[in-house]
N, C-alpha and C. Protein backbone atom coordinates (compact mmCIF):
# COMPACT_ATOMS: atom_id res chain seq x y z
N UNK A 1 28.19 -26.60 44.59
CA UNK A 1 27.02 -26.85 43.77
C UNK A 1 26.95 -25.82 42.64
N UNK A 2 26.96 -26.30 41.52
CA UNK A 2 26.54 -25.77 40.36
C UNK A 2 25.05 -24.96 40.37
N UNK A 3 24.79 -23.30 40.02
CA UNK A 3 23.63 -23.18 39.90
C UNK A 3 23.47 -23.01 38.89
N UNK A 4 24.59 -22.47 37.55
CA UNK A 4 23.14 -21.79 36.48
C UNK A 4 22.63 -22.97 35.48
N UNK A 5 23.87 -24.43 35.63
CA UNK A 5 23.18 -25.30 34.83
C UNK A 5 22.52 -26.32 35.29
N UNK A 6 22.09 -26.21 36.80
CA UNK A 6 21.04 -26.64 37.28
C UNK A 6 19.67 -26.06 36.63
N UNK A 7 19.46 -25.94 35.68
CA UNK A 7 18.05 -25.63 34.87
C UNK A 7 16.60 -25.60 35.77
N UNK A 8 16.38 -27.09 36.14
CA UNK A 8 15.33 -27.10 36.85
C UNK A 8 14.95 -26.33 38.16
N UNK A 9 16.36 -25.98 38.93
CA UNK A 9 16.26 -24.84 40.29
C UNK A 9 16.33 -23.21 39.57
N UNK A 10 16.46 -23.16 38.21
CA UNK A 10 16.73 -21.96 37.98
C UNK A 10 15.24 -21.61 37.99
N UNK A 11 14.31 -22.67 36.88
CA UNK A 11 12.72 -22.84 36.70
C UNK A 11 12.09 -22.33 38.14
N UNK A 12 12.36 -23.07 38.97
CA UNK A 12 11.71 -23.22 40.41
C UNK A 12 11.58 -22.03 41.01
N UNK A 13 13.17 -20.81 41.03
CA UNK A 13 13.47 -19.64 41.50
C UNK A 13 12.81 -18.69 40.80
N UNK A 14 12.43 -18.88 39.40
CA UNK A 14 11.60 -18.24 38.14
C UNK A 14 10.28 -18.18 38.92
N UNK A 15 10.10 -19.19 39.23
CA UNK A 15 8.27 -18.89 39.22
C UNK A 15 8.10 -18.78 40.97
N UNK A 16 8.75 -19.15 41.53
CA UNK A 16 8.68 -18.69 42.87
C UNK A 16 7.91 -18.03 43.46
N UNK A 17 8.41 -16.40 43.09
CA UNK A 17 7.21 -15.76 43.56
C UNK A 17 5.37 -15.59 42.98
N UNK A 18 5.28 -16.29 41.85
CA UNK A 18 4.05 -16.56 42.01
C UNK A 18 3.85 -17.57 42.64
N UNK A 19 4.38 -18.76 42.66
CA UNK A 19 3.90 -19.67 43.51
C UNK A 19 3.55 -19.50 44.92
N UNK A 20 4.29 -18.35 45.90
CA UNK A 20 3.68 -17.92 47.34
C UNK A 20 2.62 -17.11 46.83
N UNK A 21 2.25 -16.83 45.81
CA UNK A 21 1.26 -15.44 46.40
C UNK A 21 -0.28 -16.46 45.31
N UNK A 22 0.34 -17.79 44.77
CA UNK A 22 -1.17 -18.74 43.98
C UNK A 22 -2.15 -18.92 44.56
N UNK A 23 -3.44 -19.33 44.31
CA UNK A 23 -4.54 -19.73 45.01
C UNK A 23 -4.54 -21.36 44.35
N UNK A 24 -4.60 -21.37 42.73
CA UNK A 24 -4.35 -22.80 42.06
C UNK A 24 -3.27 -22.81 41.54
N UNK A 25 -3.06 -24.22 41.94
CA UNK A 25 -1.19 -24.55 41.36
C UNK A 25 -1.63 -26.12 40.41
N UNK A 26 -1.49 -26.08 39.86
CA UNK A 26 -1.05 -27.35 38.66
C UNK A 26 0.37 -28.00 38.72
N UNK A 27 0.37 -29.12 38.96
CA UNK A 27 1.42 -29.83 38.56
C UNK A 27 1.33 -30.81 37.72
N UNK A 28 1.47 -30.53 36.04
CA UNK A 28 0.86 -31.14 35.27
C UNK A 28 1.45 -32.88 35.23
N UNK A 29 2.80 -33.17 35.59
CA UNK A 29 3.27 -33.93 34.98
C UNK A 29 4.63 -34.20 36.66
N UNK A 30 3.41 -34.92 38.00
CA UNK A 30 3.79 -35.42 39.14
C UNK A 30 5.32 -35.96 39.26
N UNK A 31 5.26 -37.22 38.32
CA UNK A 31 6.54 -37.27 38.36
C UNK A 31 6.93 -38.32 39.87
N UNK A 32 8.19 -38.10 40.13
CA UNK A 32 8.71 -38.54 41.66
C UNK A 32 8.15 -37.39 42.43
N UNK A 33 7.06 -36.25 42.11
CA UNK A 33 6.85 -35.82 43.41
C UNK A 33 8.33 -34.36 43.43
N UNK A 34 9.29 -34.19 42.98
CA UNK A 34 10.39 -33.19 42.90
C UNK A 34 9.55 -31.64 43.24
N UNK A 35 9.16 -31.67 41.97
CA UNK A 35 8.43 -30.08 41.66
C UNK A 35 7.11 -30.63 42.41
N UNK A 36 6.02 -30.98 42.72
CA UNK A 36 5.07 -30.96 43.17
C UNK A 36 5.82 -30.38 45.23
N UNK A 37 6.83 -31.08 45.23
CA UNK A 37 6.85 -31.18 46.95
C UNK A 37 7.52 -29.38 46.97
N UNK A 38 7.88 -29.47 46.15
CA UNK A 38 8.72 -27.56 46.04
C UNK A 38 7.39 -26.46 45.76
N UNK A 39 6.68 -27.12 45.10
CA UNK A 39 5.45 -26.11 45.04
C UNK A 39 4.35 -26.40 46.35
N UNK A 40 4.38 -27.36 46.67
CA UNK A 40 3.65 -27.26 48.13
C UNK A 40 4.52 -26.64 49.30
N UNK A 41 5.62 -26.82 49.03
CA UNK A 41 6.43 -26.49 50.29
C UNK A 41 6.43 -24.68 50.44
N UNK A 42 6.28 -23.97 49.25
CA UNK A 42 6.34 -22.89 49.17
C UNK A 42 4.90 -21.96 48.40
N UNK A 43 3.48 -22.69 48.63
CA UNK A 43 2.68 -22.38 48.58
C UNK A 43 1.99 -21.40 50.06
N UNK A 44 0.85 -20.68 49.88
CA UNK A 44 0.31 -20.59 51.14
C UNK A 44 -0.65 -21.58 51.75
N UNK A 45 -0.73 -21.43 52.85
CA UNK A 45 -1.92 -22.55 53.13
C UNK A 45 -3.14 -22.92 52.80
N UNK A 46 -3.66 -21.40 52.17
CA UNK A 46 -5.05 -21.79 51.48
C UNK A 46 -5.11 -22.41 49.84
N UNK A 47 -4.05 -22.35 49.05
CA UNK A 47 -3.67 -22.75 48.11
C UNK A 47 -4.37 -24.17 47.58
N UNK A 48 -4.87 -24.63 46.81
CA UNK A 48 -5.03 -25.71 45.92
C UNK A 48 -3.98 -26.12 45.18
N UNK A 49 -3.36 -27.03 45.02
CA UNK A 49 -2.68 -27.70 44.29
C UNK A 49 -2.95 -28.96 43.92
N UNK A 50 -3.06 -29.02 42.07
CA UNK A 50 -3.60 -30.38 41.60
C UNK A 50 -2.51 -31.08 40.93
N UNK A 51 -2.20 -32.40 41.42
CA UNK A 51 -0.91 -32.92 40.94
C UNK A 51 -1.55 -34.62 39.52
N UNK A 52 -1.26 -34.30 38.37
CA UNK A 52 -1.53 -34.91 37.22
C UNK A 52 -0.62 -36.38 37.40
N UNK A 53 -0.85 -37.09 37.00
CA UNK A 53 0.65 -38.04 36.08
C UNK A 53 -0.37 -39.35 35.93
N UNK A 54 -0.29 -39.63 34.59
CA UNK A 54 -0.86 -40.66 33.93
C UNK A 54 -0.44 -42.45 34.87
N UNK A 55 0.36 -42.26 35.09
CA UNK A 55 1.32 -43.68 35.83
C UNK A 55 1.31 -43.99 37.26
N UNK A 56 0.30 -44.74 37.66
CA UNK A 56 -0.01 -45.52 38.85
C UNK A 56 1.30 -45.25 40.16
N UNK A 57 2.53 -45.30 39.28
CA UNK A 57 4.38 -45.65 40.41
C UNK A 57 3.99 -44.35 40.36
N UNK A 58 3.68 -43.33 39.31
CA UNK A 58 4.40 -41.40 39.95
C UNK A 58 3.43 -41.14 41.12
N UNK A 59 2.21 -41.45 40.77
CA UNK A 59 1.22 -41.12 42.06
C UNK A 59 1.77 -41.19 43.17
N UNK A 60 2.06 -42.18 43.01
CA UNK A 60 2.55 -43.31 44.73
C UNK A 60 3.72 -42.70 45.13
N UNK A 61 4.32 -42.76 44.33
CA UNK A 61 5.91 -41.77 44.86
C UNK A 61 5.47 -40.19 45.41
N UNK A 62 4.72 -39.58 44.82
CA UNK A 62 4.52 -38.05 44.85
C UNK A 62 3.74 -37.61 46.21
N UNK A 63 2.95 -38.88 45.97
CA UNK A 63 2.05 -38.67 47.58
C UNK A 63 2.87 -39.02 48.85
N UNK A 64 3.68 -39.97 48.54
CA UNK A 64 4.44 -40.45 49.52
C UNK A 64 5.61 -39.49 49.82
N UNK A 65 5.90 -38.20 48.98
CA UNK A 65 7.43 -37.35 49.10
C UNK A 65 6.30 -36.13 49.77
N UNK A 66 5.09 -36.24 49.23
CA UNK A 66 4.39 -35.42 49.92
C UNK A 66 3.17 -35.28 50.86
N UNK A 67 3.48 -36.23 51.36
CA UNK A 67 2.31 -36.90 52.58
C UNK A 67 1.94 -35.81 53.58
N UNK A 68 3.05 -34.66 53.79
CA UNK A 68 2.70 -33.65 54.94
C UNK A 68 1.72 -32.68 54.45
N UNK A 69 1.95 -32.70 52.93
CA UNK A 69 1.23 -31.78 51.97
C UNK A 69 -0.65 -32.25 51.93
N UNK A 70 -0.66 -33.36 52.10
CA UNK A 70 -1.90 -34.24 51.74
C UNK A 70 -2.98 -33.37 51.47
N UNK A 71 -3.58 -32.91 52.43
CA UNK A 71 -4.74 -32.02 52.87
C UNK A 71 -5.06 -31.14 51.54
N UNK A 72 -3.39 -30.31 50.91
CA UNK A 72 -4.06 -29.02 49.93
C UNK A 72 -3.72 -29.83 49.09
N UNK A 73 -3.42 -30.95 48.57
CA UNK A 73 -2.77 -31.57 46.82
C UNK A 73 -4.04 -32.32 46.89
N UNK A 74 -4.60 -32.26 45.47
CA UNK A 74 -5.76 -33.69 45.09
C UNK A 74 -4.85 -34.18 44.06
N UNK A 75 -4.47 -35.24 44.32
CA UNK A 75 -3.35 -36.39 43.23
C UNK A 75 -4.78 -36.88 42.57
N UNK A 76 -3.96 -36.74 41.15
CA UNK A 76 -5.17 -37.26 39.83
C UNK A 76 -4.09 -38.14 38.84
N UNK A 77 -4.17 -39.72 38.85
CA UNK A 77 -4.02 -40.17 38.06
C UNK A 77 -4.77 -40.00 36.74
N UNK A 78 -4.41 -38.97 35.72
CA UNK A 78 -4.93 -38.66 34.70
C UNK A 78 -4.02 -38.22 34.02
N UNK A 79 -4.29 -38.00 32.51
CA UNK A 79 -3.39 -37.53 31.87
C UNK A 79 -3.65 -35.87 32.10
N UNK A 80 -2.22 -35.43 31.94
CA UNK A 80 -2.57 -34.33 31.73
C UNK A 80 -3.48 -33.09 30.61
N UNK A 81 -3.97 -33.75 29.72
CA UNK A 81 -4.39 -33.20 28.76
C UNK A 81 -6.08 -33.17 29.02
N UNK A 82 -6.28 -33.76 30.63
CA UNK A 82 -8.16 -33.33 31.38
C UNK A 82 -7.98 -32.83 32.25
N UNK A 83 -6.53 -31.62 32.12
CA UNK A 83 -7.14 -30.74 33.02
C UNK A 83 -8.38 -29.61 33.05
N UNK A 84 -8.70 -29.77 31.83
CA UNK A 84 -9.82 -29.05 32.28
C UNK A 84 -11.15 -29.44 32.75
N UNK A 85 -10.92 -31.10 32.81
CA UNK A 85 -12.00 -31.90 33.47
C UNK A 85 -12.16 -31.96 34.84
N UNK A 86 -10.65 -31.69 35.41
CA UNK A 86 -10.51 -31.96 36.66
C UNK A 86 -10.64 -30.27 37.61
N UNK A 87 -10.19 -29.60 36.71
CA UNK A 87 -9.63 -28.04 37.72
C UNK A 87 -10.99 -27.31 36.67
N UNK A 88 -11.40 -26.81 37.97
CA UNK A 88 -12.97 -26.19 37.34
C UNK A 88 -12.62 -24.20 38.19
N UNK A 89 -11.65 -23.83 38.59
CA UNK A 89 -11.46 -22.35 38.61
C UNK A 89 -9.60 -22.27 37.30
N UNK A 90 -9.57 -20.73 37.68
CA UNK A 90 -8.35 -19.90 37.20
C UNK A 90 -7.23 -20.72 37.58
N UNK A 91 -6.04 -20.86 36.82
CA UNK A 91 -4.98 -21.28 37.32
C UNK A 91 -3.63 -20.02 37.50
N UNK A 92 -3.07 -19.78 38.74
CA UNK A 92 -2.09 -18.80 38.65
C UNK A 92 -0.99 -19.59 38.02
N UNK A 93 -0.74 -20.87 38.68
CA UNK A 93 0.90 -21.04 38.28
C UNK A 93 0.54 -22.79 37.92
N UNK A 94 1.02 -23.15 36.62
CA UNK A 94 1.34 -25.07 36.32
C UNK A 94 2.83 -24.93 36.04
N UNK A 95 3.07 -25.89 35.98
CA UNK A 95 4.36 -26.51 35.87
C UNK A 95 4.42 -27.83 34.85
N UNK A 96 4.93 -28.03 33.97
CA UNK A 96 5.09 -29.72 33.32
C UNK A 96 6.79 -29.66 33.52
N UNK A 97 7.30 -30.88 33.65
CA UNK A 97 8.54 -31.43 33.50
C UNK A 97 8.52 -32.78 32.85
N UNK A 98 8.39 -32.46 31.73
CA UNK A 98 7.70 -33.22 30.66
C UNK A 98 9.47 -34.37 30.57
N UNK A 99 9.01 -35.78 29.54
CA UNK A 99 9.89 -36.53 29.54
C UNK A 99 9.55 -37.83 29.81
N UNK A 100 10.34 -38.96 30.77
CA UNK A 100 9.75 -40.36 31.39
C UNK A 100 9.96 -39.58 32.83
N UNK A 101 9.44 -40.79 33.63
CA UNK A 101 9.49 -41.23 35.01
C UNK A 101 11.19 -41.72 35.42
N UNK A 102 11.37 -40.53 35.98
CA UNK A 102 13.32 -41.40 36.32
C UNK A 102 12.99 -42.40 37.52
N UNK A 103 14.00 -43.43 37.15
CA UNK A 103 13.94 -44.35 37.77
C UNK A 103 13.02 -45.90 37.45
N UNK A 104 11.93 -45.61 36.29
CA UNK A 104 11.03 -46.49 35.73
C UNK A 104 11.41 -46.51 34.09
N UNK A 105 10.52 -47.44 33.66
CA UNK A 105 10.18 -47.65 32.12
C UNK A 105 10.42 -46.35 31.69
N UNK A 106 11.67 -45.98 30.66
CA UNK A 106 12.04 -44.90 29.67
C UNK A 106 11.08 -44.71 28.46
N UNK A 107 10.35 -46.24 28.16
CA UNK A 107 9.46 -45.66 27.20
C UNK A 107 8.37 -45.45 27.17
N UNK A 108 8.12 -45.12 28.66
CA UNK A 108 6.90 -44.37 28.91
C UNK A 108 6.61 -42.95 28.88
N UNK A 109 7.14 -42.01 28.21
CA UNK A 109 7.01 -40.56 28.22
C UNK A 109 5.87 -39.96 27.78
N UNK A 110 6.39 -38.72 27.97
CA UNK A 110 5.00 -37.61 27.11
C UNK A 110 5.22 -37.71 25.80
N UNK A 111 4.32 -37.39 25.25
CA UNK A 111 3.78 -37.46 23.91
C UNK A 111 3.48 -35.74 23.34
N UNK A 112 3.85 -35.82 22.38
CA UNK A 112 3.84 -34.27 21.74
C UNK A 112 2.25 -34.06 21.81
N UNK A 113 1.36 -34.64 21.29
CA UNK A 113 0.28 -34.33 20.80
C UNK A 113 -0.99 -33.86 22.48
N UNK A 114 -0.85 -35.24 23.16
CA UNK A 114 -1.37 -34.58 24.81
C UNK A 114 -0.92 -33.75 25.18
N UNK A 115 0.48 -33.00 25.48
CA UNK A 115 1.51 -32.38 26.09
C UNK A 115 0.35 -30.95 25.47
N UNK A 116 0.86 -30.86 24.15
CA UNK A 116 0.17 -29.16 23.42
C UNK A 116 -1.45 -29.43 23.79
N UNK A 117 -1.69 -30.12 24.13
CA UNK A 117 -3.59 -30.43 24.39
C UNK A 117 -3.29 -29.80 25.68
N UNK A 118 -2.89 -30.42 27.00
CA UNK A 118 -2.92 -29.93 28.10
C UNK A 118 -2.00 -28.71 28.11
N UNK A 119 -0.92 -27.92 27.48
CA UNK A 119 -0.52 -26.77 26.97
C UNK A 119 -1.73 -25.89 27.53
N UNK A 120 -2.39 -25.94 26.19
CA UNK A 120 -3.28 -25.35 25.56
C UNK A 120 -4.69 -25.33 26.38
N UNK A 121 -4.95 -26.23 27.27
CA UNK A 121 -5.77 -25.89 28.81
C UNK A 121 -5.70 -25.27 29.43
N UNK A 122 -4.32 -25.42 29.82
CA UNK A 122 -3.38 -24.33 30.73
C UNK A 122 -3.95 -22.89 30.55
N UNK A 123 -3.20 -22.63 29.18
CA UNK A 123 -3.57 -21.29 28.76
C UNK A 123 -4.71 -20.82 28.51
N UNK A 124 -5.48 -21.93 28.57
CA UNK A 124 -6.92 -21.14 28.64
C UNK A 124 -7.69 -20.30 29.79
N UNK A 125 -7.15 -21.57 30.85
CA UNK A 125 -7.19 -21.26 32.11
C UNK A 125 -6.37 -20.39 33.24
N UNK A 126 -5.21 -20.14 32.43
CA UNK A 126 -4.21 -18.97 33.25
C UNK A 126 -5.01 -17.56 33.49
N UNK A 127 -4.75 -17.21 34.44
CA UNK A 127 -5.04 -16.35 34.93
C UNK A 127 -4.25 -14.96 34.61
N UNK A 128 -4.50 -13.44 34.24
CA UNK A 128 -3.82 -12.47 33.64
C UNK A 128 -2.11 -12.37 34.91
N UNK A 129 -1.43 -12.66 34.49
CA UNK A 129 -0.57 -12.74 35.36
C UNK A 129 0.17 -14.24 35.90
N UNK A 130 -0.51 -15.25 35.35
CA UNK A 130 -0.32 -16.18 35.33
C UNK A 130 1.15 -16.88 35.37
N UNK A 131 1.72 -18.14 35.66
CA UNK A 131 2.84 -18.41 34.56
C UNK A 131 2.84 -19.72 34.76
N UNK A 132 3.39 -20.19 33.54
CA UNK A 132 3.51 -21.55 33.30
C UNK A 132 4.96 -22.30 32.88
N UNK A 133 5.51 -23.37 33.60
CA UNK A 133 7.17 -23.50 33.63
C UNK A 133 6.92 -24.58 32.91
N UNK A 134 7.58 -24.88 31.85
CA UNK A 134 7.49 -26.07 30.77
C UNK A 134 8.91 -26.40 30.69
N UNK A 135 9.28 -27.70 31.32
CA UNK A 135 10.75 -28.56 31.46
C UNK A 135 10.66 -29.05 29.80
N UNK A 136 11.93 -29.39 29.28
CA UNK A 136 11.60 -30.40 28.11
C UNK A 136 12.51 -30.85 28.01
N UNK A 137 12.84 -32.70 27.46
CA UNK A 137 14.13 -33.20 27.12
C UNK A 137 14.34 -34.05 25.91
N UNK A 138 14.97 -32.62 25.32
CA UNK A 138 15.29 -33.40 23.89
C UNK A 138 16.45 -34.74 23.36
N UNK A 139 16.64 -35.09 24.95
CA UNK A 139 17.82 -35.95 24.80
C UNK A 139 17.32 -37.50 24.16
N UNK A 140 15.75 -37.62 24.17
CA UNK A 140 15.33 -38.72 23.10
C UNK A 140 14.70 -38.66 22.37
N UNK A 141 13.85 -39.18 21.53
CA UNK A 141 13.56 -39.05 19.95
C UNK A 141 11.91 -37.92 20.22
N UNK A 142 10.77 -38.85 21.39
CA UNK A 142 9.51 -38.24 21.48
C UNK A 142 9.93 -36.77 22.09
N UNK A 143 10.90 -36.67 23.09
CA UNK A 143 11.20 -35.86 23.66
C UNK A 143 11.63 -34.29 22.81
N UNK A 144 12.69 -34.55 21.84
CA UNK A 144 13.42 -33.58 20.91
C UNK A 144 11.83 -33.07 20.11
N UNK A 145 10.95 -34.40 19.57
CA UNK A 145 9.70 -34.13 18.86
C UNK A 145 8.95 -33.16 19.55
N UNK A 146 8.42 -33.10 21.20
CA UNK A 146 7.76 -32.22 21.92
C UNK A 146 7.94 -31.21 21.95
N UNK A 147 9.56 -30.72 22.37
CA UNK A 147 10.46 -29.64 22.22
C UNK A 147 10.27 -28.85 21.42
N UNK A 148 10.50 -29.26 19.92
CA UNK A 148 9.91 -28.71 19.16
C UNK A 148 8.76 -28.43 18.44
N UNK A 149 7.65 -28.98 18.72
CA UNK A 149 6.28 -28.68 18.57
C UNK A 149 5.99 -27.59 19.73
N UNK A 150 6.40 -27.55 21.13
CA UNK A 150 6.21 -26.18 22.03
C UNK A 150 6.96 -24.91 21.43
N UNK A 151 7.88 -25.43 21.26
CA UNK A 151 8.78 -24.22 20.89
C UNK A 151 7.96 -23.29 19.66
N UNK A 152 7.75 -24.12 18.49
CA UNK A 152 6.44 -23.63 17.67
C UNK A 152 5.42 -23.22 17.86
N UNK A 153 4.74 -23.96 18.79
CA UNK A 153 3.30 -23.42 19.24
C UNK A 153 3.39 -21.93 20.12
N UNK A 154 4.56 -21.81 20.95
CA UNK A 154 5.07 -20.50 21.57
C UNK A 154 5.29 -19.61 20.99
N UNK A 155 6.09 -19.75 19.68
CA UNK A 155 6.99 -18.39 19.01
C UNK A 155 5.09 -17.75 18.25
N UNK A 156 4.70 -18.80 17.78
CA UNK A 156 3.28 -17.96 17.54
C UNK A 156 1.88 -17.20 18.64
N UNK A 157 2.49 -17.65 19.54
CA UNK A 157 1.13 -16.48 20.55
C UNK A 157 1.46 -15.48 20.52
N UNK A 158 0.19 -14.63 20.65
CA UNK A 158 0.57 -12.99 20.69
C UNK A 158 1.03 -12.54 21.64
N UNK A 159 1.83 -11.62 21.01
CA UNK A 159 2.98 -11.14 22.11
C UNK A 159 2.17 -9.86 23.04
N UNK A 160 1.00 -9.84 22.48
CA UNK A 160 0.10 -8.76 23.34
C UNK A 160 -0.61 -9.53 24.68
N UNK A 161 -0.76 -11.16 24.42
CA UNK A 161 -1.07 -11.43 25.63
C UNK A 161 -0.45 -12.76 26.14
N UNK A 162 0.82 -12.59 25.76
CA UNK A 162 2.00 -13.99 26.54
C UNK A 162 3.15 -13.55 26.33
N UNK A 163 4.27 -13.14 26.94
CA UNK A 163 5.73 -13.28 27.24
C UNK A 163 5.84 -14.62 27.73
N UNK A 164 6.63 -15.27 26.29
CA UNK A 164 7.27 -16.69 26.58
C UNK A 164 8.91 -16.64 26.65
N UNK A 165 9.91 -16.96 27.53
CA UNK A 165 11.14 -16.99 27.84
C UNK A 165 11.79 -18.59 27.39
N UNK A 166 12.56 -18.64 27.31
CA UNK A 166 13.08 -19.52 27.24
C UNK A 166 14.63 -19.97 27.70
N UNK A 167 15.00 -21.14 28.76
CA UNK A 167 15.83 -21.03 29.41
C UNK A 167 16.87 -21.90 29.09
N UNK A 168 18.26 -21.96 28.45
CA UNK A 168 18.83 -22.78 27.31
C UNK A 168 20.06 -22.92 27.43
N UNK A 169 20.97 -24.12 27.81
CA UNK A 169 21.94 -23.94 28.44
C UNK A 169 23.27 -23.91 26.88
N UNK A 170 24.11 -22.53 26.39
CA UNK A 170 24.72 -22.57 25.11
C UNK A 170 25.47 -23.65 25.04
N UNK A 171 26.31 -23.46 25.85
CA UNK A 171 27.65 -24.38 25.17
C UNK A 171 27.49 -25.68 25.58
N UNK A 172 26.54 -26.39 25.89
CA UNK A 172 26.26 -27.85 27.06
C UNK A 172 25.90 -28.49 25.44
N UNK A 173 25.75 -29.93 25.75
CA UNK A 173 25.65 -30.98 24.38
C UNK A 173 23.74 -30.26 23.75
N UNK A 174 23.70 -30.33 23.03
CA UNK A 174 21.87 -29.66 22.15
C UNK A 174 21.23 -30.25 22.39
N UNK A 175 21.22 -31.90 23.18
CA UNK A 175 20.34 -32.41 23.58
C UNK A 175 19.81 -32.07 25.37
N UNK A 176 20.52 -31.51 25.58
CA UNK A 176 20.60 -31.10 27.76
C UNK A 176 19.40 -30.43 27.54
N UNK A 177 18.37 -30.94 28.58
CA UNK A 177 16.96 -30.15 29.33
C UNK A 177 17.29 -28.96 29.16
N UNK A 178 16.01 -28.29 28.93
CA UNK A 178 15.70 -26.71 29.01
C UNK A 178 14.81 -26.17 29.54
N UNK A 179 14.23 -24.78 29.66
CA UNK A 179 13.06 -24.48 30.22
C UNK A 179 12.55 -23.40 29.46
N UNK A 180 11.26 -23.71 29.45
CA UNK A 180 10.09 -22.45 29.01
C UNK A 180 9.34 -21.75 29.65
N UNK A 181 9.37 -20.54 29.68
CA UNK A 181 8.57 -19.84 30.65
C UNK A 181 7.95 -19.30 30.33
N UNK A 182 6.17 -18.91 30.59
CA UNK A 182 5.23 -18.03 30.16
C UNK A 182 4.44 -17.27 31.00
N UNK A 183 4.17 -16.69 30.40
CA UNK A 183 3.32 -15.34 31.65
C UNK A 183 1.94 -14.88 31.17
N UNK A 184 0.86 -14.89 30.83
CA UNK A 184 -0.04 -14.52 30.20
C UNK A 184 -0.30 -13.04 30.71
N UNK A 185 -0.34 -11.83 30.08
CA UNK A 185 0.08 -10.41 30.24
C UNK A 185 -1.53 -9.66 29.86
N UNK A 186 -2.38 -10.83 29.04
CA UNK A 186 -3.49 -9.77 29.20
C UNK A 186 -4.51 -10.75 28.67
């Protein structure tokens, strides 16, 4: 097994240790349930975890990969861009793995403009110490568009209160998934 261009396990090992030591976990963008069942699996028990995804099939899949989890996840068919409608404390650790639904309709993805809306919740709501893992795939047109509207909206926060990383595989084709990582520092 390949690890360092496994991207998404590199993300996972990144935020790790906040994720055991979270009280709120965000999973902005449910999905099949992947990253939601890895952040419950390695949460503590008192933990909250709120799992987002606009699309009726991700719900159903996510609850169903994580049915043992039930009790600490509240699944919210919503977009991600009310989280601040839905999560009413601090968030230690979200996650987006922004893109479509694999396995469904491709032209159902995120959208640049919700994506930096619920961003930008996030960070309101991170907690000093916080971090936030942002997947992105520029391998289609909305996708490359998102990419680079985060990437922008990042290089401008102050560097007095966010260390943003970025995780980028060189020599692989310019369209291959990447990762963003942030930490809110003060």
């Amino acid at each position: 097994m390949q690890t360092v261009s496994n991207v998404i396990n590199l993300m996972h090992q990144a935020i790790l240790p906040a994720v055991r030591q979270a009280d709120v976990i965000v999973d902005a963008t449910a999905g099949n349930g992947g990253d939601t069942l890895f952040l419950a699996q390695n949460m503590k028990a008192s933990c909250q975890l709120y799992a987002f995804d606009i699309q009726p099939e991700a719900i159903a899949r996510t609850k169903e990969r994580t049915r043992d989890f039930a009790a600490q996840i509240c699944y919210l068919q919503r977009s991600h861009e009310e989280i601040d409608r839905h999560v009413d404390r601090s968030i230690d650790v979200a996650m987006f793995n922004l893109g479509y639904l694999p396995g469904a309709d491709h032209e159902a993805v995120t959208n640049h403009e919700s994506t930096l809306k619920a961003v930008k919740c996030v960070l309101a709501k991170l907690r000093i110490q916080g971090i936030c893992a942002i997947m992105v795939y520029p391998g289609h047109p909305e996708g490359r568009i998102e990419a680079d509207y985060l990437a922008g909206f990042f290089q401008k926060l102050p560097a007095r209160d966010y260390t943003v990383g970025c995780y980028r595989l060189w020599n692989h084709r310019p369209e291959a998934p990447y990762g963003f990582i942030l930490e809110r520092t003060r």
